[in-house]
PDB file of N, CA and C in Angstrom:
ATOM      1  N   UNK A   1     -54.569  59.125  -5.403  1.00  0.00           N
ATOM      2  CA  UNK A   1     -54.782  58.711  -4.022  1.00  0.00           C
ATOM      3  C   UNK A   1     -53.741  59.355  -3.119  1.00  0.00           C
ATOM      4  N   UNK A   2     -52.385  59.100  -3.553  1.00  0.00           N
ATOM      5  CA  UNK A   2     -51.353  59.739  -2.802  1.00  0.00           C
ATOM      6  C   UNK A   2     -51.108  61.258  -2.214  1.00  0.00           C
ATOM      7  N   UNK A   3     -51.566  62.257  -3.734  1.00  0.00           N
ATOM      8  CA  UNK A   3     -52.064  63.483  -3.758  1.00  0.00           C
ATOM      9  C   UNK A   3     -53.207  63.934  -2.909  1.00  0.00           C
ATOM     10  N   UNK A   4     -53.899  62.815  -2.678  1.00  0.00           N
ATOM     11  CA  UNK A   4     -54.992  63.544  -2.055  1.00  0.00           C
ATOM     12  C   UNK A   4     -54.654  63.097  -0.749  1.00  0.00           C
ATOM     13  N   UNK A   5     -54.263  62.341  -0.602  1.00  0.00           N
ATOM     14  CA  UNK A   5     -54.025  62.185   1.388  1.00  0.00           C
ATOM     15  C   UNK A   5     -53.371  63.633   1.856  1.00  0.00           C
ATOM     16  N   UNK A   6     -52.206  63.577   0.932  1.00  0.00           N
ATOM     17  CA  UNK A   6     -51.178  65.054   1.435  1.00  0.00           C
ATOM     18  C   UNK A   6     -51.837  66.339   1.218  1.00  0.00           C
ATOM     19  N   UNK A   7     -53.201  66.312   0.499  1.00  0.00           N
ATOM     20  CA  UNK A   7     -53.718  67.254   0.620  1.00  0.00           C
ATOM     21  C   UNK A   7     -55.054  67.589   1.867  1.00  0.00           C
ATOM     22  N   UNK A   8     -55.528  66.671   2.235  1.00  0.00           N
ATOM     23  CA  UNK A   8     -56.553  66.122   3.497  1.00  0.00           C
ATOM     24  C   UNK A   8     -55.578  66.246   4.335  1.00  0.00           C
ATOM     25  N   UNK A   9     -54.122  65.911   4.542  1.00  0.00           N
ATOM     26  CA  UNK A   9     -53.080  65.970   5.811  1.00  0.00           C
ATOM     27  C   UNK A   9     -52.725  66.997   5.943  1.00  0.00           C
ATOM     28  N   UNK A  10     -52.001  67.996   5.120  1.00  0.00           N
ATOM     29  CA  UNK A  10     -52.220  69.960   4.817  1.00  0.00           C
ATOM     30  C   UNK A  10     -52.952  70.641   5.238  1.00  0.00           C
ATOM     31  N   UNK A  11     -54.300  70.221   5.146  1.00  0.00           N
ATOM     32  CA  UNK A  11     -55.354  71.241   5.270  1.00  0.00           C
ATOM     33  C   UNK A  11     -55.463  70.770   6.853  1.00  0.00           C
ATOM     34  N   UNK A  12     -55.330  69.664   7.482  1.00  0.00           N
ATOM     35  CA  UNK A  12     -55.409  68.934   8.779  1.00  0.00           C
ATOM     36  C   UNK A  12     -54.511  70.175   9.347  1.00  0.00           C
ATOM     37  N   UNK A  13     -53.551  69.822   8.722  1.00  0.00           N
ATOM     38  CA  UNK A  13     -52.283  70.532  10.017  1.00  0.00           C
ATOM     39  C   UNK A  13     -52.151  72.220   9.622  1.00  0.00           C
ATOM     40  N   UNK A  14     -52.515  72.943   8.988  1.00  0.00           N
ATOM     41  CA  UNK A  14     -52.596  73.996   8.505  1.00  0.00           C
ATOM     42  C   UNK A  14     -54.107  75.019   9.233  1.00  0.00           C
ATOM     43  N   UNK A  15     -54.681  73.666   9.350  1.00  0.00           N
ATOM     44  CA  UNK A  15     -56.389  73.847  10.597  1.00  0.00           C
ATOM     45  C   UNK A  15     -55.978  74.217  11.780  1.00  0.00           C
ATOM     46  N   UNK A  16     -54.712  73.240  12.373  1.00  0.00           N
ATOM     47  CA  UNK A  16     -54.293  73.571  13.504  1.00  0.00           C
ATOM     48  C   UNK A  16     -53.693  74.288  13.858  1.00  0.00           C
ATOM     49  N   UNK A  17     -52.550  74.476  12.873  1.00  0.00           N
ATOM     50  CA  UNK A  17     -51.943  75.786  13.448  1.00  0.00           C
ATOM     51  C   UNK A  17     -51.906  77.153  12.499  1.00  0.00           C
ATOM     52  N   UNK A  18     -53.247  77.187  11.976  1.00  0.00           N
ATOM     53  CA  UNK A  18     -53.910  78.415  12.044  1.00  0.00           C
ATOM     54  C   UNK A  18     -54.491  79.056  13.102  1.00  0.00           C
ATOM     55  N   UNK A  19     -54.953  78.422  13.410  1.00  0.00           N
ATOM     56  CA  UNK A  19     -55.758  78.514  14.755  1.00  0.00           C
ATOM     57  C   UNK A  19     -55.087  79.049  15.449  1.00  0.00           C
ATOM     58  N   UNK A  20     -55.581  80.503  16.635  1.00  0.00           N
ATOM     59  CA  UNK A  20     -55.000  81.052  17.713  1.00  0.00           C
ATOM     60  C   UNK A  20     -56.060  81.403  18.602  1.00  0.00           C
ATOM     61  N   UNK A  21     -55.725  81.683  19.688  1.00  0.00           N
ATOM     62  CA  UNK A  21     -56.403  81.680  21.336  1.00  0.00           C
ATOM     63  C   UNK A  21     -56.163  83.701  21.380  1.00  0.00           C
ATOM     64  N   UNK A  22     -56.814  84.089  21.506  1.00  0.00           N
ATOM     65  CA  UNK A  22     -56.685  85.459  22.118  1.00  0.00           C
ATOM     66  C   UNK A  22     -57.180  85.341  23.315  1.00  0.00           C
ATOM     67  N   UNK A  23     -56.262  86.385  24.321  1.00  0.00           N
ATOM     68  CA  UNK A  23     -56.333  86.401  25.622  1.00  0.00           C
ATOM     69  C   UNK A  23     -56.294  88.243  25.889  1.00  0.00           C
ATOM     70  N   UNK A  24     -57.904  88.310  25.723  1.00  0.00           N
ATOM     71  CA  UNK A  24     -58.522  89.129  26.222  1.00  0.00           C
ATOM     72  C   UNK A  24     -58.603  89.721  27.722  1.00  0.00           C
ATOM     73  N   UNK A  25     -58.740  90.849  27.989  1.00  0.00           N
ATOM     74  CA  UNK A  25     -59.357  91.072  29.402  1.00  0.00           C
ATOM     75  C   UNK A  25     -61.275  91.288  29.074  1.00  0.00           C
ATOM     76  N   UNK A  26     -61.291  90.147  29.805  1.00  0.00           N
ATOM     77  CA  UNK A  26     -62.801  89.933  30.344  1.00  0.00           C
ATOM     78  C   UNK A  26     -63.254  90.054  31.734  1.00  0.00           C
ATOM     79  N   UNK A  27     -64.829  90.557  31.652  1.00  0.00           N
ATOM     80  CA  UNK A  27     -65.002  90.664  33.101  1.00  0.00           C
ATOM     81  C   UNK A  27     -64.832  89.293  33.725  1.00  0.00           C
ATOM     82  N   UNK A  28     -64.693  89.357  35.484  1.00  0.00           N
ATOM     83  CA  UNK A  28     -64.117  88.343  36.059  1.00  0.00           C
ATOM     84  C   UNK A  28     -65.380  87.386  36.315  1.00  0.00           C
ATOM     85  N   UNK A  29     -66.661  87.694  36.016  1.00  0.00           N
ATOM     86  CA  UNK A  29     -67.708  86.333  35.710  1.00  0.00           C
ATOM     87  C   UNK A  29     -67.752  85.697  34.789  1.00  0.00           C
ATOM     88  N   UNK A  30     -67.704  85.850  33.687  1.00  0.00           N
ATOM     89  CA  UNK A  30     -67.049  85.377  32.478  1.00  0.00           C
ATOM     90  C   UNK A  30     -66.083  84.930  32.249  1.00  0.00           C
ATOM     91  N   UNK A  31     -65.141  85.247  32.496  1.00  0.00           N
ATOM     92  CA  UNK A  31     -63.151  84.842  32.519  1.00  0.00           C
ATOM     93  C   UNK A  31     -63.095  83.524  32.347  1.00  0.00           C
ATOM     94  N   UNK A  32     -63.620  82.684  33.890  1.00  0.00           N
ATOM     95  CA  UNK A  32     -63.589  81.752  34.098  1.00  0.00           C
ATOM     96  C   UNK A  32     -64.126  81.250  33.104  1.00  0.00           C
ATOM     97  N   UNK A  33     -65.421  81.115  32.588  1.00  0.00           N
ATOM     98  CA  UNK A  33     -66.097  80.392  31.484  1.00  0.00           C
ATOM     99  C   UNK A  33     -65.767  80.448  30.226  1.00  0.00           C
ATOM    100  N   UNK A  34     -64.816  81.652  30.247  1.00  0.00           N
ATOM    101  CA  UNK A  34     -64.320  81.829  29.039  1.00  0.00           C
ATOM    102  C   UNK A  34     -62.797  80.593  28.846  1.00  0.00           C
ATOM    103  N   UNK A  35     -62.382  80.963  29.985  1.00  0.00           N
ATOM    104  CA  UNK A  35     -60.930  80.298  29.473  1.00  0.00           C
ATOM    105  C   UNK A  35     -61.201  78.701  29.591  1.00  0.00           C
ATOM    106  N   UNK A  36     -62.135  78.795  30.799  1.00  0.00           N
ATOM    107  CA  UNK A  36     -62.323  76.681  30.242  1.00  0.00           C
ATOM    108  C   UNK A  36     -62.930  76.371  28.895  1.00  0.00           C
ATOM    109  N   UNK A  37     -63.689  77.483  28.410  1.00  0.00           N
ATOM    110  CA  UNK A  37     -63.843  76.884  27.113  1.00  0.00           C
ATOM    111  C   UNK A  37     -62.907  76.590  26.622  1.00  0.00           C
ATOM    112  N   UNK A  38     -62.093  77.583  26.031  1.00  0.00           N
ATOM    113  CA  UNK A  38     -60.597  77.685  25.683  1.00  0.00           C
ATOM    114  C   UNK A  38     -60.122  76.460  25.682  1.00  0.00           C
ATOM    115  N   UNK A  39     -59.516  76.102  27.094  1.00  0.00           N
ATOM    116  CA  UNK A  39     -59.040  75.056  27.490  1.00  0.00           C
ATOM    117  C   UNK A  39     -59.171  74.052  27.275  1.00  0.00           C
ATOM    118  N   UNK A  40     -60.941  73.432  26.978  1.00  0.00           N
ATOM    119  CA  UNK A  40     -61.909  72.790  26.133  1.00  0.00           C
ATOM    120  C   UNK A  40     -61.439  72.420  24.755  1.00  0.00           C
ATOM    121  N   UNK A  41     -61.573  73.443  23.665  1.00  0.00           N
ATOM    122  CA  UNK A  41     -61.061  73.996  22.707  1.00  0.00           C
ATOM    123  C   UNK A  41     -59.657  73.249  22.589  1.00  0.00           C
ATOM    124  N   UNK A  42     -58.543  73.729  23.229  1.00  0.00           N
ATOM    125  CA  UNK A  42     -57.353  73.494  22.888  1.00  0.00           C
ATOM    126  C   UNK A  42     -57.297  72.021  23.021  1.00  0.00           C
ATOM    127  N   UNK A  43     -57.601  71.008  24.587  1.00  0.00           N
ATOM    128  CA  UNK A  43     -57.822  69.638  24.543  1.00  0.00           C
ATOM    129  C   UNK A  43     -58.170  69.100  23.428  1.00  0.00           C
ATOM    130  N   UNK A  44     -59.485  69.365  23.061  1.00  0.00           N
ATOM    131  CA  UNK A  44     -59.645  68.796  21.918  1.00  0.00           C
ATOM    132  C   UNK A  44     -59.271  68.771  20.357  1.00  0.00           C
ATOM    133  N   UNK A  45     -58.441  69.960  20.451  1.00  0.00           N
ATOM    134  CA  UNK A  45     -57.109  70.334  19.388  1.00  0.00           C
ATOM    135  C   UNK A  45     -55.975  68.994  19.082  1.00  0.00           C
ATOM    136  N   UNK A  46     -55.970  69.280  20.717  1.00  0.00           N
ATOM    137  CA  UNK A  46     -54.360  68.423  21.020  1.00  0.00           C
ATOM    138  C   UNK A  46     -54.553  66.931  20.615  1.00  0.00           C
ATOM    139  N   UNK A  47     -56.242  66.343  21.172  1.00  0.00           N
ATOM    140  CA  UNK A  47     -56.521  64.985  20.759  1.00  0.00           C
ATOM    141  C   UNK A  47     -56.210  64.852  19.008  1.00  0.00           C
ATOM    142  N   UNK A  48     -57.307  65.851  18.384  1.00  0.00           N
ATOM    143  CA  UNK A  48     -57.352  65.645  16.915  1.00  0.00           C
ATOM    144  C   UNK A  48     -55.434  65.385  16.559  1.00  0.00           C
ATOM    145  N   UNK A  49     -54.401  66.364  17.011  1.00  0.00           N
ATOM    146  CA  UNK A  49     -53.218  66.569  16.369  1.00  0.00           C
ATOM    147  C   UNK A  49     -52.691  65.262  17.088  1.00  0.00           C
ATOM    148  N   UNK A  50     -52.817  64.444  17.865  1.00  0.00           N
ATOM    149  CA  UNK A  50     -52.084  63.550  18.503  1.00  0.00           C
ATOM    150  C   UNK A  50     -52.506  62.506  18.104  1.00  0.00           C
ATOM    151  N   UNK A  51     -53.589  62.310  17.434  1.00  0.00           N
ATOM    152  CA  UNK A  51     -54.308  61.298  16.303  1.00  0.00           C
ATOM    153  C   UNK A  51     -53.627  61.200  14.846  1.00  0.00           C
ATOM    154  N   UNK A  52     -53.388  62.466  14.841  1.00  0.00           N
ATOM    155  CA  UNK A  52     -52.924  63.045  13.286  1.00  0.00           C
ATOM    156  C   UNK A  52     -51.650  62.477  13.076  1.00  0.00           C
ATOM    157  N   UNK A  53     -50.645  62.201  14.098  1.00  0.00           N
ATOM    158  CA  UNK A  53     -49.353  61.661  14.421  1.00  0.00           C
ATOM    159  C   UNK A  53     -48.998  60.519  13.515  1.00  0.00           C
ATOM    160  N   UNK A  54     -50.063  59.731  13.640  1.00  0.00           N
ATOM    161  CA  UNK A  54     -50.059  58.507  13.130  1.00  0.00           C
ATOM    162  C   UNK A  54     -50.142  58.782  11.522  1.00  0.00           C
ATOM    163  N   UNK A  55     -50.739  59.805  11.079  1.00  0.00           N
ATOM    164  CA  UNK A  55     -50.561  59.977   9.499  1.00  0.00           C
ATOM    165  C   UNK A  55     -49.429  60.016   9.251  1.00  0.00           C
ATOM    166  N   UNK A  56     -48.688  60.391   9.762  1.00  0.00           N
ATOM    167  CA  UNK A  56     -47.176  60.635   9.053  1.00  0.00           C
ATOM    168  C   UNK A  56     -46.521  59.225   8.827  1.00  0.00           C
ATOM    169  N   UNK A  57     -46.379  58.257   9.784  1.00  0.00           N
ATOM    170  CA  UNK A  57     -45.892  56.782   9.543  1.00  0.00           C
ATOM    171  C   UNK A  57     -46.564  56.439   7.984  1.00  0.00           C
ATOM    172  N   UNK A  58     -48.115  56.716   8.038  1.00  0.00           N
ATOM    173  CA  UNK A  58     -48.604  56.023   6.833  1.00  0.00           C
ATOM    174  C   UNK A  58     -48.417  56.832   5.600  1.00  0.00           C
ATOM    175  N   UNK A  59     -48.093  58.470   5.518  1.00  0.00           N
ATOM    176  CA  UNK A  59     -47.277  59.101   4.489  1.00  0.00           C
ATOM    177  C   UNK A  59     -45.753  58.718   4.234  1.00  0.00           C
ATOM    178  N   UNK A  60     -45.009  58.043   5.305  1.00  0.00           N
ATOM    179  CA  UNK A  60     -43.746  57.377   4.932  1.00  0.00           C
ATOM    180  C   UNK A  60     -43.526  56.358   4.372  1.00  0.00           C
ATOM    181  N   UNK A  61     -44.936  55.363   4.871  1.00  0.00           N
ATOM    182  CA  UNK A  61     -45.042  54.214   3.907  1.00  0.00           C
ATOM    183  C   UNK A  61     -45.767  54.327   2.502  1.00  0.00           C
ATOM    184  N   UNK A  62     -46.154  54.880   2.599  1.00  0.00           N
ATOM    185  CA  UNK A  62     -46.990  55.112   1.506  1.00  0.00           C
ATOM    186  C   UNK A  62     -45.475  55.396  -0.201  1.00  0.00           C
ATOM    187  N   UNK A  63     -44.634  56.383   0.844  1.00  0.00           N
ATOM    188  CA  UNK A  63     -43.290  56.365  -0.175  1.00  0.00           C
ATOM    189  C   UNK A  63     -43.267  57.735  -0.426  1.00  0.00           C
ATOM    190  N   UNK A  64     -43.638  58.605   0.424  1.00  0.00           N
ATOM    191  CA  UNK A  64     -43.135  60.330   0.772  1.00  0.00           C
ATOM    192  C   UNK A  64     -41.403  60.052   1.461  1.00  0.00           C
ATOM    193  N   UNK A  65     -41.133  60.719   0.604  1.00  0.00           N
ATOM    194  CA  UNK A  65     -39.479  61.028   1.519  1.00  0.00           C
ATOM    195  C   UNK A  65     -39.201  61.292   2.682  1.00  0.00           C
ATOM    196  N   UNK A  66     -38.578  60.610   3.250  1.00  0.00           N
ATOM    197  CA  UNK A  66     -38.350  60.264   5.035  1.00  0.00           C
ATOM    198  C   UNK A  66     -37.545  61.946   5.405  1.00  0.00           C
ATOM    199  N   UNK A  67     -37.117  62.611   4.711  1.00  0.00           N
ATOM    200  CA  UNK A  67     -36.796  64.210   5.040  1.00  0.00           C
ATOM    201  C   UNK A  67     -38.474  64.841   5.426  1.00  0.00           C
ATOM    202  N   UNK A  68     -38.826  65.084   3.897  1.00  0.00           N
ATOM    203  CA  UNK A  68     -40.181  64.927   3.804  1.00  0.00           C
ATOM    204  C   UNK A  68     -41.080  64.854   5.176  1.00  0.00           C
ATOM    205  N   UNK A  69     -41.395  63.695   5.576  1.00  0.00           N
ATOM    206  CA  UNK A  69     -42.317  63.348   6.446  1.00  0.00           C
ATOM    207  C   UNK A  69     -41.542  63.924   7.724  1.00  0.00           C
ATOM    208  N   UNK A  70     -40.333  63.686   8.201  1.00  0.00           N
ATOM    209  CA  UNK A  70     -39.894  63.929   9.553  1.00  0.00           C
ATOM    210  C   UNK A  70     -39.722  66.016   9.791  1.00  0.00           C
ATOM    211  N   UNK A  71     -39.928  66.636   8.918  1.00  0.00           N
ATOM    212  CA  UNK A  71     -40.235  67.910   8.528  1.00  0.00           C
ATOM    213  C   UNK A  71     -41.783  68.562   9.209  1.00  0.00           C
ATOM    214  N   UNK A  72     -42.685  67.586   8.404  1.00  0.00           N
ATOM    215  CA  UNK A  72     -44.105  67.752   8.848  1.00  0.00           C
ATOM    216  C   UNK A  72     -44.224  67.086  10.309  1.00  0.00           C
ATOM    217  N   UNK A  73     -43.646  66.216  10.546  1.00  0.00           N
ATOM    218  CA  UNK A  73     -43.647  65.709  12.068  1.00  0.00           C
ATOM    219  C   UNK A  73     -42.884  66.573  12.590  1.00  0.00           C
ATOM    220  N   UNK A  74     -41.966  66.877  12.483  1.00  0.00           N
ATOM    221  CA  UNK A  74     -41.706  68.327  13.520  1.00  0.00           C
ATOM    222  C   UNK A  74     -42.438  69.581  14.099  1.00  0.00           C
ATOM    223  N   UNK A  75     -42.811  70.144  12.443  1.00  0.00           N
ATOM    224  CA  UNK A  75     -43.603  71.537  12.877  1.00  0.00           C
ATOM    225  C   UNK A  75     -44.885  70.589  13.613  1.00  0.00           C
ATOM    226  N   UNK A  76     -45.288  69.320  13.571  1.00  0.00           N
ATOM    227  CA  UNK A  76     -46.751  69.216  13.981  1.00  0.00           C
ATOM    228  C   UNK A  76     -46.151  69.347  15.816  1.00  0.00           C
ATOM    229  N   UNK A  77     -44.752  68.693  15.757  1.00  0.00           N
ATOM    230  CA  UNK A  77     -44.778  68.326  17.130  1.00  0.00           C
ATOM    231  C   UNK A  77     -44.586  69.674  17.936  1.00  0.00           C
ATOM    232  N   UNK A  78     -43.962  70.639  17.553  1.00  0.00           N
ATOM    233  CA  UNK A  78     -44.012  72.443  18.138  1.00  0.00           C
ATOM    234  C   UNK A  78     -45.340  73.024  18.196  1.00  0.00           C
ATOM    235  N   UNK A  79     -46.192  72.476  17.331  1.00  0.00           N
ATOM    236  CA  UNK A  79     -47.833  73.040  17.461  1.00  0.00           C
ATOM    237  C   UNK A  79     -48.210  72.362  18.566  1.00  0.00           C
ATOM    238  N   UNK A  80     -47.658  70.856  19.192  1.00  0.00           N
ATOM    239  CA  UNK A  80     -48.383  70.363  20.015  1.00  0.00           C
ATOM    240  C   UNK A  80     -48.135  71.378  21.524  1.00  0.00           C
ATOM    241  N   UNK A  81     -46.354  71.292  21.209  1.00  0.00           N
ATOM    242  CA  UNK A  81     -45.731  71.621  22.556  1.00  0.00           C
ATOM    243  C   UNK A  81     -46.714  73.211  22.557  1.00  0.00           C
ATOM    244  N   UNK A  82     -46.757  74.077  22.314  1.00  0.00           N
ATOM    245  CA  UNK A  82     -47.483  75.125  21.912  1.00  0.00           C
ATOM    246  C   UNK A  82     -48.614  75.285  22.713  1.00  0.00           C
ATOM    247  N   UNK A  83     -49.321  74.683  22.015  1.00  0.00           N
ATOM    248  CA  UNK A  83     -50.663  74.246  22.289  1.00  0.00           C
ATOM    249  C   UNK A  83     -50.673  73.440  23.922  1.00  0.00           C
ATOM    250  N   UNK A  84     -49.981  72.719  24.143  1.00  0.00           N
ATOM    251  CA  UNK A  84     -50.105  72.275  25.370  1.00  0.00           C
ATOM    252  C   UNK A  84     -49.745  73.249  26.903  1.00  0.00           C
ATOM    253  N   UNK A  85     -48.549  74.287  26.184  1.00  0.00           N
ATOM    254  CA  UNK A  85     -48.578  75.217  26.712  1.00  0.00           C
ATOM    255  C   UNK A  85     -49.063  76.526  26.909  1.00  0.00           C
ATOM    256  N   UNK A  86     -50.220  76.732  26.182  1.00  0.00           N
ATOM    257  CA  UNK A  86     -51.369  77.527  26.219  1.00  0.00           C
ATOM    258  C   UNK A  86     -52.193  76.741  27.561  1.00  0.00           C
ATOM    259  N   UNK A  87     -52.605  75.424  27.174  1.00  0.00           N
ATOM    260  CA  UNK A  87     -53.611  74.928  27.989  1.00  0.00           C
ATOM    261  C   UNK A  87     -52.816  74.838  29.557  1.00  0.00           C
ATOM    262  N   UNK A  88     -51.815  74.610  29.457  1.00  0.00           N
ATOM    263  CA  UNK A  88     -51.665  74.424  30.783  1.00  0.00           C
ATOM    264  C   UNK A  88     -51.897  76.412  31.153  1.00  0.00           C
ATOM    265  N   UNK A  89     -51.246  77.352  30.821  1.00  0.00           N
ATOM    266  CA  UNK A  89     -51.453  78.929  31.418  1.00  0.00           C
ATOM    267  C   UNK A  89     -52.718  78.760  31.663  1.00  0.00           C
ATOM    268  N   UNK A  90     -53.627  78.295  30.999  1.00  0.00           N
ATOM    269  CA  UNK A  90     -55.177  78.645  31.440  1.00  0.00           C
ATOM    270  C   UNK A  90     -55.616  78.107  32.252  1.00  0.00           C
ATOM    271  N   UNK A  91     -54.547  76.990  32.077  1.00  0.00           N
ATOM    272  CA  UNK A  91     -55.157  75.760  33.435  1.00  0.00           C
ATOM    273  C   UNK A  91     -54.961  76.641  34.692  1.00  0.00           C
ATOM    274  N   UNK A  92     -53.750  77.226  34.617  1.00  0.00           N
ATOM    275  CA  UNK A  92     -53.247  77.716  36.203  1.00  0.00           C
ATOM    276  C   UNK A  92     -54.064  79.534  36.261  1.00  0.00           C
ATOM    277  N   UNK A  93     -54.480  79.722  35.503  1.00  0.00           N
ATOM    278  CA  UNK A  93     -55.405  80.795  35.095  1.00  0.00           C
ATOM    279  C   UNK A  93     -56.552  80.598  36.224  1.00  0.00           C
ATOM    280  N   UNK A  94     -57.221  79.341  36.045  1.00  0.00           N
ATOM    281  CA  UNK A  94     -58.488  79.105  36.796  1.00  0.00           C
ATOM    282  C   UNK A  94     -58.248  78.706  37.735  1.00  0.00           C
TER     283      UNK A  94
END
């Protein structure tokens, strides 16, 4: 059971910040539709990873090492800052 959460929580956070945004030059009718997708895209990134937050409390209780867990809560929390700062450039993009 234990094994498999940390492996469902891995592949979670390894989803996310695999994931990258290329910032293409597109024509300027498109652009727009392009980057709110994007923007789209990344929001709903940020929800899933800001949900995901809460796994880590229940990998600490669970009895993962408090180094351990506050490790994976870090890199998750630089993917957020990241990620939030993508969405905002695109924000001011449009």
């Amino acid at each position: 059971m234990y094994k498999g959460f940390i492996v469902v929580l891995m592949v979670s956070i390894f989803s996310v910040m695999g994931s990258s945004i290329s910032f293409g030059l597109v024509p300027q009718a498109s652009a727009a539709d392009s980057n709110m997708a994007q923007v789209q895209l990344i929001l709903k990134k940020l929800r899933s990873s800001t949900v995901n937050m809460k796994d880590f409390d229940e990998l600490e209780e669970a009895g993962m090492d408090k180094k351990d867990v506050d490790r994976l809560r870090n890199a998750m929390k630089q993917k957020i800052k990241q990620m939030t700062n993508d969405a905002v450039d695109l924000i001011r993009v449009l």
